[in-house]
PDB file of N, CA and C in Angstrom:
ATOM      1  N   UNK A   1     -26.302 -26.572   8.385  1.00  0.00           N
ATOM      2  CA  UNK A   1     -27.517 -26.238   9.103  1.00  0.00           C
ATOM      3  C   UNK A   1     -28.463 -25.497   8.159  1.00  0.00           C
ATOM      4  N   UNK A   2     -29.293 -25.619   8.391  1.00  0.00           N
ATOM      5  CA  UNK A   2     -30.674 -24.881   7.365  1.00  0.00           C
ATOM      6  C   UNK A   2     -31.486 -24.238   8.411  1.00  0.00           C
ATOM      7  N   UNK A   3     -31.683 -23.104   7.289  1.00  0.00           N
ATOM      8  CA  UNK A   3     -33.033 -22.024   8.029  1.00  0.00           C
ATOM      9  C   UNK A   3     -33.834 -22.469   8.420  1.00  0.00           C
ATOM     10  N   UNK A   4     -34.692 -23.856   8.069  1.00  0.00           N
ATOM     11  CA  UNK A   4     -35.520 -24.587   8.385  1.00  0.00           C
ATOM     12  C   UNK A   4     -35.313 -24.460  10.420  1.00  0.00           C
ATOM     13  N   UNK A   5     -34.313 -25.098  10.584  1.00  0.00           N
ATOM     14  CA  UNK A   5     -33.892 -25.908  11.965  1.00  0.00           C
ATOM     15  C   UNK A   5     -34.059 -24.542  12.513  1.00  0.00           C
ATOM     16  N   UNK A   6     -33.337 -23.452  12.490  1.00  0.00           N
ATOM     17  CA  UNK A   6     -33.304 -22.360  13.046  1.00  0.00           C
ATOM     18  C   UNK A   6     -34.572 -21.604  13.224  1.00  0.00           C
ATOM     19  N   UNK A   7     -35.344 -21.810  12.248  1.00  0.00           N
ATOM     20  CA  UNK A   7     -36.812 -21.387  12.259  1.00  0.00           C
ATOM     21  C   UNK A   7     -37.603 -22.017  13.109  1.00  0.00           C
ATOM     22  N   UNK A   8     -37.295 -23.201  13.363  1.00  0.00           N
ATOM     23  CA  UNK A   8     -38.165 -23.961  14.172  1.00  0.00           C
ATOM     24  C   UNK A   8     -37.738 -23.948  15.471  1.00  0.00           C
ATOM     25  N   UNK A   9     -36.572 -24.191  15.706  1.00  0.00           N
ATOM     26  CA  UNK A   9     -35.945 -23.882  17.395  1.00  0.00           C
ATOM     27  C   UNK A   9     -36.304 -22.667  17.791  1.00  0.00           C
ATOM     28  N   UNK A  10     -36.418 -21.162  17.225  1.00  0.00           N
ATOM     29  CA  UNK A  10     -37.238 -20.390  17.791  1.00  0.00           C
ATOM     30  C   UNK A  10     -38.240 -20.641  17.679  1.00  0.00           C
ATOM     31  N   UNK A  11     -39.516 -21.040  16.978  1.00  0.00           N
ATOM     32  CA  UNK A  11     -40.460 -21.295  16.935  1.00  0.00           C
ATOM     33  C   UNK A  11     -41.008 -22.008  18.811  1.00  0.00           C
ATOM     34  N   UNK A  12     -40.290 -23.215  18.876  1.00  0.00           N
ATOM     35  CA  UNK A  12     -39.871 -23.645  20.617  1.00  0.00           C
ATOM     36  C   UNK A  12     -39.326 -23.113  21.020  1.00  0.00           C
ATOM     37  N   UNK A  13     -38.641 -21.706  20.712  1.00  0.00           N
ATOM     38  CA  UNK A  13     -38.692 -20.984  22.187  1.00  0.00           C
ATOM     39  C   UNK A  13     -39.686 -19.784  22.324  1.00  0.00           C
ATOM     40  N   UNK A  14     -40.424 -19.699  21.794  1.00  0.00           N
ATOM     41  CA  UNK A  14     -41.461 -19.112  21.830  1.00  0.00           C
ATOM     42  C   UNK A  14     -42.572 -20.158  22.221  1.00  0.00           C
ATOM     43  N   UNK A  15     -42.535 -20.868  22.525  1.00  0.00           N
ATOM     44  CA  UNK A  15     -43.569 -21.671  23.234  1.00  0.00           C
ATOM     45  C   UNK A  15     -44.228 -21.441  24.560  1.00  0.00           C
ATOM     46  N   UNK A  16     -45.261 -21.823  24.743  1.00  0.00           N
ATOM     47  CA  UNK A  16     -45.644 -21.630  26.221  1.00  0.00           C
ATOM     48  C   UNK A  16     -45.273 -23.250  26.455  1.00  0.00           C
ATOM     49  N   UNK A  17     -45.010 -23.700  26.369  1.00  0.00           N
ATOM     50  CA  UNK A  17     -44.667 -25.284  27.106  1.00  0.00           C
ATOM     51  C   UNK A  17     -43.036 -24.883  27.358  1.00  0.00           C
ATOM     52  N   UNK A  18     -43.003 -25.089  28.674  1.00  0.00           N
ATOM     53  CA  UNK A  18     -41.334 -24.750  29.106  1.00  0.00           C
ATOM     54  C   UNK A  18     -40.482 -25.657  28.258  1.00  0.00           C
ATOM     55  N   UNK A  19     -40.789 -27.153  28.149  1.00  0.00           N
ATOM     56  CA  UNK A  19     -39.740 -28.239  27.597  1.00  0.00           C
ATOM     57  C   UNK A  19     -39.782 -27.881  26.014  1.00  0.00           C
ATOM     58  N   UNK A  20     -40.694 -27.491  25.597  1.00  0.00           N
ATOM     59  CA  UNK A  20     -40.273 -26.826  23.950  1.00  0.00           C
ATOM     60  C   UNK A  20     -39.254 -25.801  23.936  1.00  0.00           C
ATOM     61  N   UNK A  21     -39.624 -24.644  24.875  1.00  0.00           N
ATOM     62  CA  UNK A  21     -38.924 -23.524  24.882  1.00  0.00           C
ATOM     63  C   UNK A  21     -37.402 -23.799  24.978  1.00  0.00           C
ATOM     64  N   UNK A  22     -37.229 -24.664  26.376  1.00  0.00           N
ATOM     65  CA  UNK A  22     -36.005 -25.130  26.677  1.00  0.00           C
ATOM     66  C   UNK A  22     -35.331 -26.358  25.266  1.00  0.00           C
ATOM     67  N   UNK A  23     -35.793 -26.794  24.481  1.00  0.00           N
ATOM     68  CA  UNK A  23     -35.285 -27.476  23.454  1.00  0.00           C
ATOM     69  C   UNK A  23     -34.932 -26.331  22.370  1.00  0.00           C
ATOM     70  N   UNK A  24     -35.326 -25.544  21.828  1.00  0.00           N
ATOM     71  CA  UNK A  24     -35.173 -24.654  20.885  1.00  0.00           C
ATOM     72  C   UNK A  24     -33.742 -23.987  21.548  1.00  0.00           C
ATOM     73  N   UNK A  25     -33.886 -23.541  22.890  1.00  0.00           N
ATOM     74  CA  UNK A  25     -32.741 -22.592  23.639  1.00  0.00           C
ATOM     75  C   UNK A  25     -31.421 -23.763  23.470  1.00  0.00           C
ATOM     76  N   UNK A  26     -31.332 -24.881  24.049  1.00  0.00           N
ATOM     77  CA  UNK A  26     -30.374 -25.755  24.038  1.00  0.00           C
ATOM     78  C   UNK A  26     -30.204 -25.712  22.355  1.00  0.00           C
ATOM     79  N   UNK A  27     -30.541 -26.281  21.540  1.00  0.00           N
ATOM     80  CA  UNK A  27     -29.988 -26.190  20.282  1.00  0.00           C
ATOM     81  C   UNK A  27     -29.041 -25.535  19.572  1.00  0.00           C
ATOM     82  N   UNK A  28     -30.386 -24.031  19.611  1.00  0.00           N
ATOM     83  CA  UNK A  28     -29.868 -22.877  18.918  1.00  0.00           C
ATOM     84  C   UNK A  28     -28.361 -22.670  19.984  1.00  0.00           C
ATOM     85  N   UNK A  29     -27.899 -23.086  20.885  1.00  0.00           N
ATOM     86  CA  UNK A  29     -27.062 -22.770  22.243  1.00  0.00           C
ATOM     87  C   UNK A  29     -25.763 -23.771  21.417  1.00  0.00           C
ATOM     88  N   UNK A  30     -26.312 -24.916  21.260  1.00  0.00           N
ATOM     89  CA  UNK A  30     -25.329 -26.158  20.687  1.00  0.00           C
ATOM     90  C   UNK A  30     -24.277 -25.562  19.612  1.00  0.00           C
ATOM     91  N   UNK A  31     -25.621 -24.807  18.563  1.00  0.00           N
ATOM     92  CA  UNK A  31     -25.292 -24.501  17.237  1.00  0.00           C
ATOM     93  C   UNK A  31     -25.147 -23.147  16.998  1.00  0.00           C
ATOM     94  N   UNK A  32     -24.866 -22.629  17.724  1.00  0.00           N
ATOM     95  CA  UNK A  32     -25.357 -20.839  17.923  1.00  0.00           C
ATOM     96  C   UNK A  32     -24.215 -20.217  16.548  1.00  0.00           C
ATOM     97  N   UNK A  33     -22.738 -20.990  17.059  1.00  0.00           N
ATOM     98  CA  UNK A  33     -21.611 -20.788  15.741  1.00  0.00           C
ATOM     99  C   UNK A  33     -21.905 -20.332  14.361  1.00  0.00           C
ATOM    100  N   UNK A  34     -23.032 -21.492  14.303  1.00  0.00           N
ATOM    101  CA  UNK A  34     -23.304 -21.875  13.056  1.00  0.00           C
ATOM    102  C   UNK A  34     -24.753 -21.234  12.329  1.00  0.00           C
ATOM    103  N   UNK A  35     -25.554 -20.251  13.787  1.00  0.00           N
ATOM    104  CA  UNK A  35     -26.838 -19.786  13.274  1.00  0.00           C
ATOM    105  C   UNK A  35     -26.388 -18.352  13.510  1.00  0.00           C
ATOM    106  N   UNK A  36     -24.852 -17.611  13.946  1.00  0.00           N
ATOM    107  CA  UNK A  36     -25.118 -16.428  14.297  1.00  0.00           C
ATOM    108  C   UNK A  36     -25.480 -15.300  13.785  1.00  0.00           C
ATOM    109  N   UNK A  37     -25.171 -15.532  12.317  1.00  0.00           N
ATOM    110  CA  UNK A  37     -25.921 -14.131  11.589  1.00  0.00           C
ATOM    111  C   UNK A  37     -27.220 -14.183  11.645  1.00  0.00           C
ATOM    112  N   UNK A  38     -27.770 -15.282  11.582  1.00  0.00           N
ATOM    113  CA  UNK A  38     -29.194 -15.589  11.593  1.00  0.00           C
ATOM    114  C   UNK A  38     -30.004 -14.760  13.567  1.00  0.00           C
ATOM    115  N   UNK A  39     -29.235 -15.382  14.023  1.00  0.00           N
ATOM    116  CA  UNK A  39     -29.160 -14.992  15.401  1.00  0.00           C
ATOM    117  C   UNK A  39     -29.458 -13.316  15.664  1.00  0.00           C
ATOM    118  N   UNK A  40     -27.860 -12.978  14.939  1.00  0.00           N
ATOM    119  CA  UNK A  40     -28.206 -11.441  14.871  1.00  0.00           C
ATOM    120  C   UNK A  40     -29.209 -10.494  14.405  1.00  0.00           C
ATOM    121  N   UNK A  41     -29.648 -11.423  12.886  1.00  0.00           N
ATOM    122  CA  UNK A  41     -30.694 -10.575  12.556  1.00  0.00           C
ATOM    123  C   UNK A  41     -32.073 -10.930  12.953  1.00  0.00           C
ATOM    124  N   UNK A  42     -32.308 -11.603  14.103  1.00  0.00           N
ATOM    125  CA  UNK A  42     -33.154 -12.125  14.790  1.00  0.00           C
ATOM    126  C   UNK A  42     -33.620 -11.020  15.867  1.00  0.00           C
ATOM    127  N   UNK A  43     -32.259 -11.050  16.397  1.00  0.00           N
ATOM    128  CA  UNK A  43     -31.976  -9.773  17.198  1.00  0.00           C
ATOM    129  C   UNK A  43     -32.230  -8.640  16.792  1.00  0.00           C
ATOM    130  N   UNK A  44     -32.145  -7.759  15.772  1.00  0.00           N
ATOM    131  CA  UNK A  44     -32.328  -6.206  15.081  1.00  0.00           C
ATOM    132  C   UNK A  44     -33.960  -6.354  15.177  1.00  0.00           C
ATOM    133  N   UNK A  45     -34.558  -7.647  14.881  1.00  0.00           N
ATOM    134  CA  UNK A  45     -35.969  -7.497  14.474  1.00  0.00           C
ATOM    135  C   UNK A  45     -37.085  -7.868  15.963  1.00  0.00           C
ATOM    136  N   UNK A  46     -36.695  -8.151  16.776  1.00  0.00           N
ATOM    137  CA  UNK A  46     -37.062  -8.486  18.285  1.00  0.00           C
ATOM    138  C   UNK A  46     -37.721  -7.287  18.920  1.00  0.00           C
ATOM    139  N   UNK A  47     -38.662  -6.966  19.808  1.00  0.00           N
ATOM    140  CA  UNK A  47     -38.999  -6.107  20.398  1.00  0.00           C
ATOM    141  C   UNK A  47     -39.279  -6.691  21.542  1.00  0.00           C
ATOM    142  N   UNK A  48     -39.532  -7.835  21.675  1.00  0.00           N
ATOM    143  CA  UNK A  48     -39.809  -8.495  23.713  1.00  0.00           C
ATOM    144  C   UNK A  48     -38.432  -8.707  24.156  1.00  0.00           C
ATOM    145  N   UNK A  49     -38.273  -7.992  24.703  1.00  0.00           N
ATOM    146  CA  UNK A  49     -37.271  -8.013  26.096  1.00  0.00           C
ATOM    147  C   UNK A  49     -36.410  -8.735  26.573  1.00  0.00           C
ATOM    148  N   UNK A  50     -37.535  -9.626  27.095  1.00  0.00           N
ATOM    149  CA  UNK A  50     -37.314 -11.325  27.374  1.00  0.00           C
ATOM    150  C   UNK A  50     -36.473 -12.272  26.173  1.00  0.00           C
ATOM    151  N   UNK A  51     -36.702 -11.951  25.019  1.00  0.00           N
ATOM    152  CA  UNK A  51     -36.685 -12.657  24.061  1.00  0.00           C
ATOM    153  C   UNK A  51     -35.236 -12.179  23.604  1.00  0.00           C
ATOM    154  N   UNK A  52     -35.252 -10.618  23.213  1.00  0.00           N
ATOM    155  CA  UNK A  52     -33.996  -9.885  23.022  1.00  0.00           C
ATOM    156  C   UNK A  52     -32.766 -10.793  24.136  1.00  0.00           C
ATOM    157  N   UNK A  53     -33.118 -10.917  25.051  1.00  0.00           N
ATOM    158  CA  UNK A  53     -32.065 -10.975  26.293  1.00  0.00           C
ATOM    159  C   UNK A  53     -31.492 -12.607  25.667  1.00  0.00           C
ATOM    160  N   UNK A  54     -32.358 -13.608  25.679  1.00  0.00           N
ATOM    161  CA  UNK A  54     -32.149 -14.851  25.039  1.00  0.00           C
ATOM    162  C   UNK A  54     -31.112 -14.618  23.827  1.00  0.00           C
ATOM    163  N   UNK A  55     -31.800 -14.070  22.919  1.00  0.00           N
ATOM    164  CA  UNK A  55     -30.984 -14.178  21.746  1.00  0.00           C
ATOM    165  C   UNK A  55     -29.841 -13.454  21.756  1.00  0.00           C
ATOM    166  N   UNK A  56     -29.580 -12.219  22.664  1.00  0.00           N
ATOM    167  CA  UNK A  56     -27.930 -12.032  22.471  1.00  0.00           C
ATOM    168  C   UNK A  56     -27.218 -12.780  23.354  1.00  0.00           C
ATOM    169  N   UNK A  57     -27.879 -13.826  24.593  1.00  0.00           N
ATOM    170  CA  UNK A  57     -26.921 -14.682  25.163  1.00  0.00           C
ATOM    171  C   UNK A  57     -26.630 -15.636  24.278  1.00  0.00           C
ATOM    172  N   UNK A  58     -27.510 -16.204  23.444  1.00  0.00           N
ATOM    173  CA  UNK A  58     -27.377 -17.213  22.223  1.00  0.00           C
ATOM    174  C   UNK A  58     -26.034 -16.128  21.013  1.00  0.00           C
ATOM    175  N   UNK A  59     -25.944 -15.500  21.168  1.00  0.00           N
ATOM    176  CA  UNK A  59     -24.950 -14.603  20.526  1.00  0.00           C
ATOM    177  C   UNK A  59     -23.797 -14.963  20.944  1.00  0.00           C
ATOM    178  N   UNK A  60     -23.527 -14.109  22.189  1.00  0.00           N
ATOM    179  CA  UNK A  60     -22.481 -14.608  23.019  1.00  0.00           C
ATOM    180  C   UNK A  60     -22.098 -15.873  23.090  1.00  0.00           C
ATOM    181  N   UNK A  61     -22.834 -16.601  23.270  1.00  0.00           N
ATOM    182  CA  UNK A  61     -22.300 -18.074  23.011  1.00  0.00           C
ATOM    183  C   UNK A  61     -21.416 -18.628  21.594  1.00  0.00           C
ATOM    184  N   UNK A  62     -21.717 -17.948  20.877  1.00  0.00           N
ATOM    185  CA  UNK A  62     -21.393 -18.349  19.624  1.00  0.00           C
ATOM    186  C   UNK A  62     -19.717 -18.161  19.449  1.00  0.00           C
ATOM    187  N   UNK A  63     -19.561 -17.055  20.337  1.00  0.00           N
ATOM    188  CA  UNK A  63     -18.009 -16.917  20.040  1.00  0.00           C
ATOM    189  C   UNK A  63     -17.761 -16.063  19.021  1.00  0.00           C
ATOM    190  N   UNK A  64     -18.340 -15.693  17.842  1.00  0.00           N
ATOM    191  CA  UNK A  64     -17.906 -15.072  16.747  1.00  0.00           C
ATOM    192  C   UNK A  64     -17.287 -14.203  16.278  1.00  0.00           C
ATOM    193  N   UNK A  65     -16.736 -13.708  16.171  1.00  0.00           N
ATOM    194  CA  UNK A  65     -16.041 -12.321  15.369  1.00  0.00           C
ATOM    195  C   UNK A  65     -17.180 -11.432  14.928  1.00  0.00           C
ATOM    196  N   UNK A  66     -18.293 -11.830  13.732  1.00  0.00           N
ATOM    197  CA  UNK A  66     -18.946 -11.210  13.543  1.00  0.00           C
ATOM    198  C   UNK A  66     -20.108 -10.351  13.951  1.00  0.00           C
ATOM    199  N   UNK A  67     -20.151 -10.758  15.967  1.00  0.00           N
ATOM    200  CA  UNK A  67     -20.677 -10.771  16.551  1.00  0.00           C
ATOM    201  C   UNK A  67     -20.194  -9.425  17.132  1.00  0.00           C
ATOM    202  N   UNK A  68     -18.881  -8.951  16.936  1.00  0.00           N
ATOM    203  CA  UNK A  68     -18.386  -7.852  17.677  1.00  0.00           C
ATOM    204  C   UNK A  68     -19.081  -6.637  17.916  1.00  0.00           C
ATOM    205  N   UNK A  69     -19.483  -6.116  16.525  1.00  0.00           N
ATOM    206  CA  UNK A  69     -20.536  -4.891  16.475  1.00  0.00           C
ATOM    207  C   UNK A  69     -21.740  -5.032  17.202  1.00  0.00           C
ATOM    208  N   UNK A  70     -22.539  -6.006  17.257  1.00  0.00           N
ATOM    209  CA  UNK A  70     -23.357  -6.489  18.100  1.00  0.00           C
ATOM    210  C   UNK A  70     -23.705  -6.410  19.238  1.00  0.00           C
ATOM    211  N   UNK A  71     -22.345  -6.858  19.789  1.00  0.00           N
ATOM    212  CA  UNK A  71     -22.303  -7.119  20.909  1.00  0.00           C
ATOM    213  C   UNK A  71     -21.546  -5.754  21.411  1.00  0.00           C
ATOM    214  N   UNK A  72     -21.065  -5.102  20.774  1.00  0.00           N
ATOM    215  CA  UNK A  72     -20.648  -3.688  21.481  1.00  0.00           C
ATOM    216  C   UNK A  72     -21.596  -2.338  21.775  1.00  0.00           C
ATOM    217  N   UNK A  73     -22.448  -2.916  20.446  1.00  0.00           N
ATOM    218  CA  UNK A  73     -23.793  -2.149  20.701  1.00  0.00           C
ATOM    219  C   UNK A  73     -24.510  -1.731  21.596  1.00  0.00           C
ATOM    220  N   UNK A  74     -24.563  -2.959  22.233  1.00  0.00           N
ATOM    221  CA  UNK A  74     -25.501  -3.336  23.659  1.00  0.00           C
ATOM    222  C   UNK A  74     -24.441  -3.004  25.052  1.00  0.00           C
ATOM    223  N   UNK A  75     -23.269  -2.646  24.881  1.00  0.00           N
ATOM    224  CA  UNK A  75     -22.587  -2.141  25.876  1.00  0.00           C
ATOM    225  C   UNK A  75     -23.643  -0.911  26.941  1.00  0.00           C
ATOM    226  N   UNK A  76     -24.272  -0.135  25.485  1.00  0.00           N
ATOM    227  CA  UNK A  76     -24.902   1.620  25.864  1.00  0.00           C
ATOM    228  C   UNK A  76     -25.957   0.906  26.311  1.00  0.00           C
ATOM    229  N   UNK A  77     -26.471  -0.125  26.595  1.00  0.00           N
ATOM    230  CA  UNK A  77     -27.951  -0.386  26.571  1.00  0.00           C
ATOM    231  C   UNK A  77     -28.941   0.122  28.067  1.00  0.00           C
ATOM    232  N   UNK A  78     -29.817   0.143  28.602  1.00  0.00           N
ATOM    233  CA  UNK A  78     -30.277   0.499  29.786  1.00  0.00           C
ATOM    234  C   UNK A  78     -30.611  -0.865  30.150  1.00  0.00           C
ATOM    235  N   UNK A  79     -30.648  -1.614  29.528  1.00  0.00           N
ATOM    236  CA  UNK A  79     -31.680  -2.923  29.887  1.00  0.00           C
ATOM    237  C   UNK A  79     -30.036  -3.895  30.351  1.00  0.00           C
ATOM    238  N   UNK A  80     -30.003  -3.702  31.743  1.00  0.00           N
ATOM    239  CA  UNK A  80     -29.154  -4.490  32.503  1.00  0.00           C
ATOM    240  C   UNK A  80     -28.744  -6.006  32.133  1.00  0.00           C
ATOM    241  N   UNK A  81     -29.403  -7.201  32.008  1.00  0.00           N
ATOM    242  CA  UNK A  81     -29.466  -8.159  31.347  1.00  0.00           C
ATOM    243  C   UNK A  81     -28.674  -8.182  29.946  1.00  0.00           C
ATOM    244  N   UNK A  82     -29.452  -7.202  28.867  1.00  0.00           N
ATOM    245  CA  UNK A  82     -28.928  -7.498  27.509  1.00  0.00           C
ATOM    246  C   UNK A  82     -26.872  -6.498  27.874  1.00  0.00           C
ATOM    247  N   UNK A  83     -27.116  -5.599  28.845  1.00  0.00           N
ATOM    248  CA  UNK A  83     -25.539  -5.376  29.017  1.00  0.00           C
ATOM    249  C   UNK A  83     -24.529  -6.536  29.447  1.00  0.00           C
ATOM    250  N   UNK A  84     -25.295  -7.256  30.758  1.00  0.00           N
ATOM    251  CA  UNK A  84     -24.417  -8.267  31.384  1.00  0.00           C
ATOM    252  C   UNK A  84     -23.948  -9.036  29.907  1.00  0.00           C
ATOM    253  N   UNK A  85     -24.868 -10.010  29.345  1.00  0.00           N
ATOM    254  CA  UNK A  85     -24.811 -10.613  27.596  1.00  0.00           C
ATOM    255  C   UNK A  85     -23.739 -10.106  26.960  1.00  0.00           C
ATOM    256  N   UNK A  86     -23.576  -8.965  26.400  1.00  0.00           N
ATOM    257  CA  UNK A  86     -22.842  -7.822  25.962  1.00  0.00           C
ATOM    258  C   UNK A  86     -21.304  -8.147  26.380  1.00  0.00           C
ATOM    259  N   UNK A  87     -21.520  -7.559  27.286  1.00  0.00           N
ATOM    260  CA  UNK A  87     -19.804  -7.862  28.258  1.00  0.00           C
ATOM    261  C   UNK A  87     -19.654  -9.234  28.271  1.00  0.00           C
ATOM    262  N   UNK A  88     -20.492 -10.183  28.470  1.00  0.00           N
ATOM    263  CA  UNK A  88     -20.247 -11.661  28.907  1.00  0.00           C
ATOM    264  C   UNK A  88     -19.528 -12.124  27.462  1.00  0.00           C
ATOM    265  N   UNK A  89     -20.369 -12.122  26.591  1.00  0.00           N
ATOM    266  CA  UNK A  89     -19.836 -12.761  25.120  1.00  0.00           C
ATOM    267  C   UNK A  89     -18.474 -11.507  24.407  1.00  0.00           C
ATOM    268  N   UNK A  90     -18.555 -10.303  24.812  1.00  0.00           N
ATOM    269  CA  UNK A  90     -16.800  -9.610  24.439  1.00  0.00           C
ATOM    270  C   UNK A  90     -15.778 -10.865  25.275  1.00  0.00           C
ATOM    271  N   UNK A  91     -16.479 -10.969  26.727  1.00  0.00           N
ATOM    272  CA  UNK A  91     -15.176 -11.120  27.141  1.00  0.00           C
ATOM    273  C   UNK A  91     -15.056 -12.887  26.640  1.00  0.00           C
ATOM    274  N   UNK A  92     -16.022 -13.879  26.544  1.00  0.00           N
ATOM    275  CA  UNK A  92     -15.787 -15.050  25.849  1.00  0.00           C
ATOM    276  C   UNK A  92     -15.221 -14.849  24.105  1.00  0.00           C
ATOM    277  N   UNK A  93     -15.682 -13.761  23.697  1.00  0.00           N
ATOM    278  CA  UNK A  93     -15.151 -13.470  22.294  1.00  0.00           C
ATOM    279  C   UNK A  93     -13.247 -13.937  22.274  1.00  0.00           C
ATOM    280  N   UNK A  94     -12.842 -12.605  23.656  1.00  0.00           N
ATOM    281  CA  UNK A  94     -11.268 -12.592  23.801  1.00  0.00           C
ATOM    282  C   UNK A  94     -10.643 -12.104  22.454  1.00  0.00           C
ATOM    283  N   UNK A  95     -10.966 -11.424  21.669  1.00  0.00           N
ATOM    284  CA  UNK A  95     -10.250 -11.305  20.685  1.00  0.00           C
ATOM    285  C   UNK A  95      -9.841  -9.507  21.202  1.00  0.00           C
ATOM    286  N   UNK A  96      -8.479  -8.794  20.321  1.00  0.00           N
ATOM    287  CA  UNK A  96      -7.879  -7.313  20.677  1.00  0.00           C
ATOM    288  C   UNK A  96      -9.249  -6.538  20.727  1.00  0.00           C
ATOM    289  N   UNK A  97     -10.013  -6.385  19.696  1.00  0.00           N
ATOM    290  CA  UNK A  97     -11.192  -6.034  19.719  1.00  0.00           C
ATOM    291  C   UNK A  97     -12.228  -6.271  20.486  1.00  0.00           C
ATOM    292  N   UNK A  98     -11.928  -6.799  20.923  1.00  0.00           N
ATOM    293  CA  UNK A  98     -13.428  -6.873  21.923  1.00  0.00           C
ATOM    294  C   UNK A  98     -12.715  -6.486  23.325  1.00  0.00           C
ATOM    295  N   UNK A  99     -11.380  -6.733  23.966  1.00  0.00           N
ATOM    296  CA  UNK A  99     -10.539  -6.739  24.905  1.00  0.00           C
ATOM    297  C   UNK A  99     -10.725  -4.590  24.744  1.00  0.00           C
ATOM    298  N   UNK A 100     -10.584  -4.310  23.669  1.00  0.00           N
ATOM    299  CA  UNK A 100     -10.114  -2.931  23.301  1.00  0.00           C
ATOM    300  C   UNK A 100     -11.883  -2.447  23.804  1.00  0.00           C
ATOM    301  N   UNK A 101     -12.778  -2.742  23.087  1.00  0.00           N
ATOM    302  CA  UNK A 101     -14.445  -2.162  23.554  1.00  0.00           C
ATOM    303  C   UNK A 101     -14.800  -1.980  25.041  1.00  0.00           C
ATOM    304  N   UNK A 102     -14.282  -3.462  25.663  1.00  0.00           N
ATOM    305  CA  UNK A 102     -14.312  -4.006  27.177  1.00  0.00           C
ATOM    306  C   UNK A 102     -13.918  -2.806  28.230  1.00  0.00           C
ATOM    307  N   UNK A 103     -12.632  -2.176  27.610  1.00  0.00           N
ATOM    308  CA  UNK A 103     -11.790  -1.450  28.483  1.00  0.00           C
ATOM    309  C   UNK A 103     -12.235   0.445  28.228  1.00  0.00           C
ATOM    310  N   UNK A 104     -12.534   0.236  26.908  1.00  0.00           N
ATOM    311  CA  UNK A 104     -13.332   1.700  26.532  1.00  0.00           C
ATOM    312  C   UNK A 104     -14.069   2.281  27.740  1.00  0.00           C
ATOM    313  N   UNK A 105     -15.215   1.223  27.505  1.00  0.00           N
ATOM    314  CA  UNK A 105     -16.207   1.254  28.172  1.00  0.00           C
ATOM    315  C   UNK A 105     -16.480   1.514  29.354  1.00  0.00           C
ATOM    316  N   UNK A 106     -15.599   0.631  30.187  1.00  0.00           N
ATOM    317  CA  UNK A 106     -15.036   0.454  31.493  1.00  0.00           C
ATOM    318  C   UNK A 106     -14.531   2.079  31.800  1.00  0.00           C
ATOM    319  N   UNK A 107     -13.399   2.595  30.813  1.00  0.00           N
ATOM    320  CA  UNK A 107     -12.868   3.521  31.012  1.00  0.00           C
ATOM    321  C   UNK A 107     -14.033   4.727  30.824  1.00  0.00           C
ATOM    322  N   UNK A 108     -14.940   4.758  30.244  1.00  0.00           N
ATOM    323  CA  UNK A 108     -15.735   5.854  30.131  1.00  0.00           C
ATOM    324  C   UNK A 108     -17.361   5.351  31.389  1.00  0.00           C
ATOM    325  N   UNK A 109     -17.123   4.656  31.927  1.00  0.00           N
ATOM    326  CA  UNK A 109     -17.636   4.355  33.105  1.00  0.00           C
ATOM    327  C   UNK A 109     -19.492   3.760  32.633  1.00  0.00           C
ATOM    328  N   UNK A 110     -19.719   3.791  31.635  1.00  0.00           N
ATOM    329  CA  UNK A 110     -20.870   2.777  30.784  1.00  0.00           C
ATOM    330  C   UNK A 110     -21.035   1.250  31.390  1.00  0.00           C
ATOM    331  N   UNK A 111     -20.278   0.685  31.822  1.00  0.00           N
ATOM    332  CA  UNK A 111     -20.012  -0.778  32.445  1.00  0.00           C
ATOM    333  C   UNK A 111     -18.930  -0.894  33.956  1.00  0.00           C
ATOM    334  N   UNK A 112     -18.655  -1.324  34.480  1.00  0.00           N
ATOM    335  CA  UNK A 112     -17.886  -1.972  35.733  1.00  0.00           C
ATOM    336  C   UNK A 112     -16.981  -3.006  35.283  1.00  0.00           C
TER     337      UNK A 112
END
């Protein structure tokens, strides 16, 4: 995969035409595996909301390992959405580590 493709599938999801937006989301969704660092640091540099929330579900999807810190991050978050994301992709992660964050959390009452 090339930066190119990844550059441009956000590019459509930043679209105001829904069927662009929705082509960039399906892709980057297809290939998320394979764009997630890209993904992540997509994510650090994001300030819309809306957009943040997309790209760590495109995270979560990915499955990754490298995704762990990431995605544990957003455990503390206030913004309900990017938490659900958070928990959703630990618990698709399934790895001791993420099983171990899941239950922290839970246990220090930050999540349900």
């Amino acid at each position: 995969m090339t930066e190119q493709r990844f550059t441009r599938a956000v590019e459509w999801m930043r679209s105001k035409d829904f069927g662009e937006r929705e082509k960039g989301f399906d892709f980057l969704r297809e290939h998320a595996d394979s764009y997630v660092d890209e993904l992540i640091d997509a994510l650090a540099r994001e300030d819309d909301p809306g957009f943040r929330c997309l790209l760590l579900e495109l995270i979560a999807e990915a499955r990754a390992p490298q995704a762990l810190p990431t995605l544990t991050r957003h455990l503390d978050t206030m913004d309900e959405s990017l938490r659900f994301w958070a928990v959703r992709g630990l618990e698709m992660l399934g790895t001791r580590e993420a099983d171990q964050a899941l239950a922290q959390a839970r246990a220090e009452g930050r999540i349900f």
